[in-house]
PDB file of N, CA and C in Angstrom:
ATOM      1  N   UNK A   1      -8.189 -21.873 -45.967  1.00  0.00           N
ATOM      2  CA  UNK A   1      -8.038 -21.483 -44.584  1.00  0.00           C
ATOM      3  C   UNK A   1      -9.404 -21.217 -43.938  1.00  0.00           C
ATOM      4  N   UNK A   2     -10.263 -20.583 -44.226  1.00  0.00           N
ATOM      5  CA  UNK A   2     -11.678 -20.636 -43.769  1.00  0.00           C
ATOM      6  C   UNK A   2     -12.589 -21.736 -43.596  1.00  0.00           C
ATOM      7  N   UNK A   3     -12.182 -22.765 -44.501  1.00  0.00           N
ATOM      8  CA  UNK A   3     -12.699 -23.964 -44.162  1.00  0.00           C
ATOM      9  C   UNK A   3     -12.362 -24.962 -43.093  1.00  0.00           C
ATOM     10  N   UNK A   4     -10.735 -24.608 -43.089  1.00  0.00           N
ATOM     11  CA  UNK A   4      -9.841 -25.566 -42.074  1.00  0.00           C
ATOM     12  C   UNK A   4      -8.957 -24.421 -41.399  1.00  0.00           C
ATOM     13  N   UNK A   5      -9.748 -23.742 -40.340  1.00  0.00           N
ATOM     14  CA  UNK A   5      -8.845 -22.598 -39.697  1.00  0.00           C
ATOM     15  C   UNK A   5      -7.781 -23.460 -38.986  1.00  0.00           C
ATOM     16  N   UNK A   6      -7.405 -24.509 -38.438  1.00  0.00           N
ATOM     17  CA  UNK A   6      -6.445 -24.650 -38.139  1.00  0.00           C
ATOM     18  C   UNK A   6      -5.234 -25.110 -39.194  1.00  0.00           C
ATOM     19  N   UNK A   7      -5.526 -25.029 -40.670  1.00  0.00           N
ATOM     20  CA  UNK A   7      -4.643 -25.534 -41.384  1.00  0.00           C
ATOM     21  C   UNK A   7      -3.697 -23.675 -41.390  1.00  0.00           C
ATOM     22  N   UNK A   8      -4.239 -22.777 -41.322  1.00  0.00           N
ATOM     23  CA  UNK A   8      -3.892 -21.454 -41.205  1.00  0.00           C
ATOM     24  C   UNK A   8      -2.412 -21.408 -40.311  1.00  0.00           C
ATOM     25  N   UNK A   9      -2.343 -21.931 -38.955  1.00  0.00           N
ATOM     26  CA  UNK A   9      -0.898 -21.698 -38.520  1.00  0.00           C
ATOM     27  C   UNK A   9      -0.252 -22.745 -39.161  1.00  0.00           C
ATOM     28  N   UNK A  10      -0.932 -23.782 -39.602  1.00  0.00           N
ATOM     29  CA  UNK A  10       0.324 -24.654 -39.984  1.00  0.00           C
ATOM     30  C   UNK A  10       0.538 -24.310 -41.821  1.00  0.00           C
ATOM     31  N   UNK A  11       0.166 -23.419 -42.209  1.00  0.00           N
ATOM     32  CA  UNK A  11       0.384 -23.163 -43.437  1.00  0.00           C
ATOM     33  C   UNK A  11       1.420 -21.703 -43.526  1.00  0.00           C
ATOM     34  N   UNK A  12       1.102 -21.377 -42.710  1.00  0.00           N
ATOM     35  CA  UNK A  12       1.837 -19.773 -42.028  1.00  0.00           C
ATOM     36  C   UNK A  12       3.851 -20.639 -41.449  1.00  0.00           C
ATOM     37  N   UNK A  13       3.626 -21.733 -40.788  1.00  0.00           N
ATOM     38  CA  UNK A  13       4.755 -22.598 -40.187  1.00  0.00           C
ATOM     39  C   UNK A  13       5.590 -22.622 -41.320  1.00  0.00           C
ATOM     40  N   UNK A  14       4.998 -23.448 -41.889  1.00  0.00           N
ATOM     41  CA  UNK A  14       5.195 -24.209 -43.381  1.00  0.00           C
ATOM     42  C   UNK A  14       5.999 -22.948 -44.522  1.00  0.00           C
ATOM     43  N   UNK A  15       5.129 -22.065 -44.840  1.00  0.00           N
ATOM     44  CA  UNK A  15       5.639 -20.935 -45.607  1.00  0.00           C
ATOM     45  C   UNK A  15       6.837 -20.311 -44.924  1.00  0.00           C
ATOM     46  N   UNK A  16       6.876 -20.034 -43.594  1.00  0.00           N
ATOM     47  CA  UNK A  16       8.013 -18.728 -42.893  1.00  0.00           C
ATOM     48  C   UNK A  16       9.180 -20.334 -42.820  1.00  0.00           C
ATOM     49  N   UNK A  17       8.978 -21.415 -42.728  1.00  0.00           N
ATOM     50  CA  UNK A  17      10.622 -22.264 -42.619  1.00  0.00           C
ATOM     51  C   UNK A  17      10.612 -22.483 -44.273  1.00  0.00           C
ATOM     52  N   UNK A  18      10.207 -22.477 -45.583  1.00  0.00           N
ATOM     53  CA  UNK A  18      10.554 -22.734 -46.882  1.00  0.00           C
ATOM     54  C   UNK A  18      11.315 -21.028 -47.066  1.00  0.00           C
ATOM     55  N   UNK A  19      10.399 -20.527 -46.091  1.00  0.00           N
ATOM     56  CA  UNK A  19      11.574 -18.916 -46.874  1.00  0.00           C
ATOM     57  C   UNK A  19      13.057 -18.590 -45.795  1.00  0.00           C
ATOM     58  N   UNK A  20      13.050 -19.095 -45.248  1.00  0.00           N
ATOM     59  CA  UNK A  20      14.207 -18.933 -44.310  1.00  0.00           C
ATOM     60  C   UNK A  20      15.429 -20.007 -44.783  1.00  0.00           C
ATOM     61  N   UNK A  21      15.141 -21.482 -45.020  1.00  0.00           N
ATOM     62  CA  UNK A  21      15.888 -22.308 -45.739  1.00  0.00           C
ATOM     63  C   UNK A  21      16.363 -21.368 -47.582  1.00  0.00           C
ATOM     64  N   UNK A  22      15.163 -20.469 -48.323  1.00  0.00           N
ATOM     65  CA  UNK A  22      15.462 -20.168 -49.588  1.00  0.00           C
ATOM     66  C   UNK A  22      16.383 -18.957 -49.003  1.00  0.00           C
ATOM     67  N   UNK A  23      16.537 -18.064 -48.030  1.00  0.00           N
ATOM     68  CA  UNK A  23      17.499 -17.263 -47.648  1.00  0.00           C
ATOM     69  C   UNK A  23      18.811 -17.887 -47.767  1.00  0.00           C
ATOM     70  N   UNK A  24      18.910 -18.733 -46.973  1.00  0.00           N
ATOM     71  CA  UNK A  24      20.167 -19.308 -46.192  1.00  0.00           C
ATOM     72  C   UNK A  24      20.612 -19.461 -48.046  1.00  0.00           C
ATOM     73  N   UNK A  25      19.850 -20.151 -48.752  1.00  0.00           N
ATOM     74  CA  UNK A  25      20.600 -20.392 -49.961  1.00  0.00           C
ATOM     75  C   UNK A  25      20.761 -19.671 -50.979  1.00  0.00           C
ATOM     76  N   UNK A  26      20.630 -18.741 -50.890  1.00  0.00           N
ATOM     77  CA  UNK A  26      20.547 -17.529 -51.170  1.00  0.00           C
ATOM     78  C   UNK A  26      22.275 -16.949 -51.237  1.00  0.00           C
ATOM     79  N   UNK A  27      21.800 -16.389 -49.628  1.00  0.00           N
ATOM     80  CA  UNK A  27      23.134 -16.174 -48.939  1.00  0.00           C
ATOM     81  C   UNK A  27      24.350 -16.772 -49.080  1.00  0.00           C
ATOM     82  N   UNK A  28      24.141 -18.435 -49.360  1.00  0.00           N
ATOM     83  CA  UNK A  28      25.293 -19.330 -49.679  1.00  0.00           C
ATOM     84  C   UNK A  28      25.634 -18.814 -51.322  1.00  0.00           C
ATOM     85  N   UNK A  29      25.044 -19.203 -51.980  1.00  0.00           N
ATOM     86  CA  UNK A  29      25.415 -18.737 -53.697  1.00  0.00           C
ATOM     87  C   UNK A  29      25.317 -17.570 -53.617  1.00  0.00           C
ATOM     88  N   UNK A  30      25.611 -16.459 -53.032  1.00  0.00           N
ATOM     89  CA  UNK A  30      25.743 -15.108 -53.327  1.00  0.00           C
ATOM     90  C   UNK A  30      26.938 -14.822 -52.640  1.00  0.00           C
ATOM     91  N   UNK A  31      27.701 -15.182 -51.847  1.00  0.00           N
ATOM     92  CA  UNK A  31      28.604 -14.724 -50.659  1.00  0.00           C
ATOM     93  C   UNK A  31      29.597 -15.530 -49.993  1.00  0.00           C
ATOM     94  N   UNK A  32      29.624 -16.495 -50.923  1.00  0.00           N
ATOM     95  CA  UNK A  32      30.573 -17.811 -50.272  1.00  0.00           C
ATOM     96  C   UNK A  32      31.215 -18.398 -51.572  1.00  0.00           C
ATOM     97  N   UNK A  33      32.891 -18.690 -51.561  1.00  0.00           N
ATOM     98  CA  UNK A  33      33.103 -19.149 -52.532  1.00  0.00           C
ATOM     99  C   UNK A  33      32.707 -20.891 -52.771  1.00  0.00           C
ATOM    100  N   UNK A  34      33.682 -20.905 -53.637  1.00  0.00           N
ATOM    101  CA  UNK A  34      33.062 -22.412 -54.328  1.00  0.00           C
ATOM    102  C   UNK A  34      33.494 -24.007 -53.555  1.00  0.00           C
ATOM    103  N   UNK A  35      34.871 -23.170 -52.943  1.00  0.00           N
ATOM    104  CA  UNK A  35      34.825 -24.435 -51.658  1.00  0.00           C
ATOM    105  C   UNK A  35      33.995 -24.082 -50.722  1.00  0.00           C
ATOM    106  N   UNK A  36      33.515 -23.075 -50.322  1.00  0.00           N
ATOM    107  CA  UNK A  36      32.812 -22.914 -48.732  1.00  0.00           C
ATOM    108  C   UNK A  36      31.299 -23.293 -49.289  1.00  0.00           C
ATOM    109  N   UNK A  37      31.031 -23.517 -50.666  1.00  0.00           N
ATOM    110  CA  UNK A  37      29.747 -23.777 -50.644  1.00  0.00           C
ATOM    111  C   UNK A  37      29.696 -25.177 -50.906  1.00  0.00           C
ATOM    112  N   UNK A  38      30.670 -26.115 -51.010  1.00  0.00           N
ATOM    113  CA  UNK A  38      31.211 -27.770 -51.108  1.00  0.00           C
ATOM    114  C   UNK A  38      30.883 -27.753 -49.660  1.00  0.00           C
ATOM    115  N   UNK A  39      31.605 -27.114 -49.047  1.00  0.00           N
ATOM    116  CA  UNK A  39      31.684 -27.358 -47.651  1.00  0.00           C
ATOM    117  C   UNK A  39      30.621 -27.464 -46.715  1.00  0.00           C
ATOM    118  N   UNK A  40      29.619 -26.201 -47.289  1.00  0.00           N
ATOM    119  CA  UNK A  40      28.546 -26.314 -46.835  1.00  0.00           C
ATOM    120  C   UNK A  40      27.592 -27.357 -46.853  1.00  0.00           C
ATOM    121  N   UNK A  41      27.210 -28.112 -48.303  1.00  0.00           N
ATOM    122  CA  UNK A  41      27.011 -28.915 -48.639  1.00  0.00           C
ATOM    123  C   UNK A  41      27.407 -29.975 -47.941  1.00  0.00           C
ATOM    124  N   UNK A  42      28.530 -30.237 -47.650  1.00  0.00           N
ATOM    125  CA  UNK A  42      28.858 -31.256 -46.392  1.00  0.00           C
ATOM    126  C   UNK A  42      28.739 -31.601 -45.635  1.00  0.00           C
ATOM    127  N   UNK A  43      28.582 -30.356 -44.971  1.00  0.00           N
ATOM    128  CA  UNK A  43      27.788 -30.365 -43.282  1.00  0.00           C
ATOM    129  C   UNK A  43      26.355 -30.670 -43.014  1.00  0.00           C
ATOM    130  N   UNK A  44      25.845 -29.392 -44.432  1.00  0.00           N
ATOM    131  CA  UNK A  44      24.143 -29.274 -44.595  1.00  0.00           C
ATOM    132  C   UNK A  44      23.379 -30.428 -44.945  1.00  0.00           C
ATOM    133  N   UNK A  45      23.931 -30.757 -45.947  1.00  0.00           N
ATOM    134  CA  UNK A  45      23.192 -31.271 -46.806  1.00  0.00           C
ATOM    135  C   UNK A  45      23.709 -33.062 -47.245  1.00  0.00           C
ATOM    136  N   UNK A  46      24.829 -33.846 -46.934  1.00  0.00           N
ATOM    137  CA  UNK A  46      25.635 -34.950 -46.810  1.00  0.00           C
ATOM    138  C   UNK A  46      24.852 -35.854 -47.764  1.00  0.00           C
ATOM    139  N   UNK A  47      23.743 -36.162 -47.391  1.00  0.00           N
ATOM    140  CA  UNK A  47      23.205 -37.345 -48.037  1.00  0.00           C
ATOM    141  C   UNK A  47      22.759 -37.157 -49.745  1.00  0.00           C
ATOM    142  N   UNK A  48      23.009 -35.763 -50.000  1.00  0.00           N
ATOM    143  CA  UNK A  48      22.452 -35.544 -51.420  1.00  0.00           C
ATOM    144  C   UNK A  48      24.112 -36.268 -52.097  1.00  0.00           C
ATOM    145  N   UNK A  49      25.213 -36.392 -51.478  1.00  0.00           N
ATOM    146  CA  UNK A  49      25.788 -36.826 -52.433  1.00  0.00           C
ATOM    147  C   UNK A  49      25.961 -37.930 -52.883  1.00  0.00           C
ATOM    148  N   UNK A  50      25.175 -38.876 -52.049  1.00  0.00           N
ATOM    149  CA  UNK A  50      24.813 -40.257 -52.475  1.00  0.00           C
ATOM    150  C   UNK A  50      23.820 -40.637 -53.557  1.00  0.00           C
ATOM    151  N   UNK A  51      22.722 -39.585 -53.647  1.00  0.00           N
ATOM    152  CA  UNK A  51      21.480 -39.906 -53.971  1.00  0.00           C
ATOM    153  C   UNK A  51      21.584 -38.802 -55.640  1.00  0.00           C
ATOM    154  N   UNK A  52      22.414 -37.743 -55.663  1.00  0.00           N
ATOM    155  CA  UNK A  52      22.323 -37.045 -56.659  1.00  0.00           C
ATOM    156  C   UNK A  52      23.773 -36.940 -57.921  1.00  0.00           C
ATOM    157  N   UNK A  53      23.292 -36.770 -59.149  1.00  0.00           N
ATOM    158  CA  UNK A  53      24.913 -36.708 -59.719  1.00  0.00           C
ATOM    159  C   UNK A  53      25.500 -35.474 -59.690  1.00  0.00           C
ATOM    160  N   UNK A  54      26.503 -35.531 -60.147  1.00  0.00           N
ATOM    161  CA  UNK A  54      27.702 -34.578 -59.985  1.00  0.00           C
ATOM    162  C   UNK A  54      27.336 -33.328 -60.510  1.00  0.00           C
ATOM    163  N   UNK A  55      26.359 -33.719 -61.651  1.00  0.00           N
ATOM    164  CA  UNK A  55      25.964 -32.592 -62.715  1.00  0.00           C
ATOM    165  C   UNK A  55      24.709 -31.612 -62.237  1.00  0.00           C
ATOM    166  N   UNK A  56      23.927 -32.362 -61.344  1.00  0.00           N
ATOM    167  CA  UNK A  56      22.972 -32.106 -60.959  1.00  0.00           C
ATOM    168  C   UNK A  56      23.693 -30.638 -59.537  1.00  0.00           C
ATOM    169  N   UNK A  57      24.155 -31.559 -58.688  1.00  0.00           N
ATOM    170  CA  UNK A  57      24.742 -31.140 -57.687  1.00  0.00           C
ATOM    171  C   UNK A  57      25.904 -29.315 -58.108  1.00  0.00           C
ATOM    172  N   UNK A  58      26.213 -29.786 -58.861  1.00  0.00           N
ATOM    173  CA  UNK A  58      27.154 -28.368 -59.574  1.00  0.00           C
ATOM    174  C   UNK A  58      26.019 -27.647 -59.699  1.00  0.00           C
ATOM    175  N   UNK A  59      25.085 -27.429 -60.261  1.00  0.00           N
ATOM    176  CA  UNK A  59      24.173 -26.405 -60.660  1.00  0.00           C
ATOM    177  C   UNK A  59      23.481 -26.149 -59.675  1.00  0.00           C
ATOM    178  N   UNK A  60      23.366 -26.809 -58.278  1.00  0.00           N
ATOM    179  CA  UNK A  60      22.578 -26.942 -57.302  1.00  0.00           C
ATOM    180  C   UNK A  60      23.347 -25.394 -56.440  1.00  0.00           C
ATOM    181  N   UNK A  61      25.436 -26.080 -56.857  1.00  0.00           N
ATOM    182  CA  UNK A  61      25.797 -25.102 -55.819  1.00  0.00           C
ATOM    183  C   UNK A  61      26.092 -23.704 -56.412  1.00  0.00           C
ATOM    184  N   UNK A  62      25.569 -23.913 -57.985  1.00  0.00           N
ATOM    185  CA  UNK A  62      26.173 -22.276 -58.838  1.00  0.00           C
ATOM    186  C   UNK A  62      27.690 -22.857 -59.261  1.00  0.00           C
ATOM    187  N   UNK A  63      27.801 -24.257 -59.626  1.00  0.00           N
ATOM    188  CA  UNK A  63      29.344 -24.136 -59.959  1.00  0.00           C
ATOM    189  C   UNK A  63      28.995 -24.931 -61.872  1.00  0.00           C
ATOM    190  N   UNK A  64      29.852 -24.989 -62.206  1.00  0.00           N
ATOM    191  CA  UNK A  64      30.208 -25.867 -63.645  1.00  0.00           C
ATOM    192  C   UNK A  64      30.915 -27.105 -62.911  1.00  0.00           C
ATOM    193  N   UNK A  65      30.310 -28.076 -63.548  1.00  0.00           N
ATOM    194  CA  UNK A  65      30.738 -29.233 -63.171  1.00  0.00           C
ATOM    195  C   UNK A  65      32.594 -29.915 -62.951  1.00  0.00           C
ATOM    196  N   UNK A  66      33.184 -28.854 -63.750  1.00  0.00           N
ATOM    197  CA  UNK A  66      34.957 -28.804 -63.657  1.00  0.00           C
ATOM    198  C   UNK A  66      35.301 -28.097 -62.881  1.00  0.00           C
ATOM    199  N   UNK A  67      34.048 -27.152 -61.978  1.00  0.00           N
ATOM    200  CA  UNK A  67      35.199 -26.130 -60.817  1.00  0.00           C
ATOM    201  C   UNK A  67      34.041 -27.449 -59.503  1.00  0.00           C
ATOM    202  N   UNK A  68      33.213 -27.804 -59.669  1.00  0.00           N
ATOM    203  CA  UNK A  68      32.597 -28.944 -58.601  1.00  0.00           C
ATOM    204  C   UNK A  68      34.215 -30.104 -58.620  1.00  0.00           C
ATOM    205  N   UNK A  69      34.770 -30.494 -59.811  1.00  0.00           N
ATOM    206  CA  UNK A  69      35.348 -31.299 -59.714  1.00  0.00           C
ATOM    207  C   UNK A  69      36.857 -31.239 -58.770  1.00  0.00           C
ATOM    208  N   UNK A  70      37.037 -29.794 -59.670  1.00  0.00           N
ATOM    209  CA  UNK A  70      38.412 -29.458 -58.802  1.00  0.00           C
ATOM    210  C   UNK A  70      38.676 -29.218 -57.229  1.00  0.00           C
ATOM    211  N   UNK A  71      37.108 -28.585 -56.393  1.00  0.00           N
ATOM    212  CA  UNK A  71      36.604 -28.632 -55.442  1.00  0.00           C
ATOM    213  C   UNK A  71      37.121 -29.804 -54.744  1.00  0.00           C
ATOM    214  N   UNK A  72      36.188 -30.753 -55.169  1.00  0.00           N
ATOM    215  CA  UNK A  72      36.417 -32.365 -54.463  1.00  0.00           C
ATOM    216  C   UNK A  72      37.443 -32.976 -54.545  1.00  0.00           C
ATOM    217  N   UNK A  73      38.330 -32.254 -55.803  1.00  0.00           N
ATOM    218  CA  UNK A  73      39.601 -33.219 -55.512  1.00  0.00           C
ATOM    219  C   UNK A  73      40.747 -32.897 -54.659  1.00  0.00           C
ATOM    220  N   UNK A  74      40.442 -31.584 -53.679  1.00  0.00           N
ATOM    221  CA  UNK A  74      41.159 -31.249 -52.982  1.00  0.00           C
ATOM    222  C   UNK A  74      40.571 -32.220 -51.269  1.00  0.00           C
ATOM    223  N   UNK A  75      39.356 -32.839 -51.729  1.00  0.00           N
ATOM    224  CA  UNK A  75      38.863 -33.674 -50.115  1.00  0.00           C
ATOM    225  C   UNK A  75      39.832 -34.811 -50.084  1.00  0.00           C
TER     226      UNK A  75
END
């Protein structure tokens, strides 16, 4: 930052939106059950279910891959 004072607000930007996104997910795996956090995922996040597996994605939302399953098979 002393070298590149303007990298300072954009490093300050950068840090306060990575901790506000780690809240929100936070908040989701602490306080939301296991469909509302599918759900969330749906709205939020859509394209990870193309790009990621099932196994990956369960641990992403705090579930075991058989309560992820039972989840989806109610869509």
């Amino acid at each position: 930052y002393n070298t590149f004072p303007e990298m300072n607000k954009l490093g300050r930007v950068l840090l306060e939106q990575y901790y506000l996104n780690l809240e929100e997910r936070l908040r989701v795996l602490q306080f939301q059950t296991a469909t509302q956090r599918y759900n969330y995922l749906l709205e939020n996040k859509p394209y990870l279910l193309q790009r990621v597996n099932l196994g990956h994605l369960a641990s992403y939302l705090g579930l075991t891959p058989e309560t992820l399953s039972r989840v989806r098979k109610t869509y």
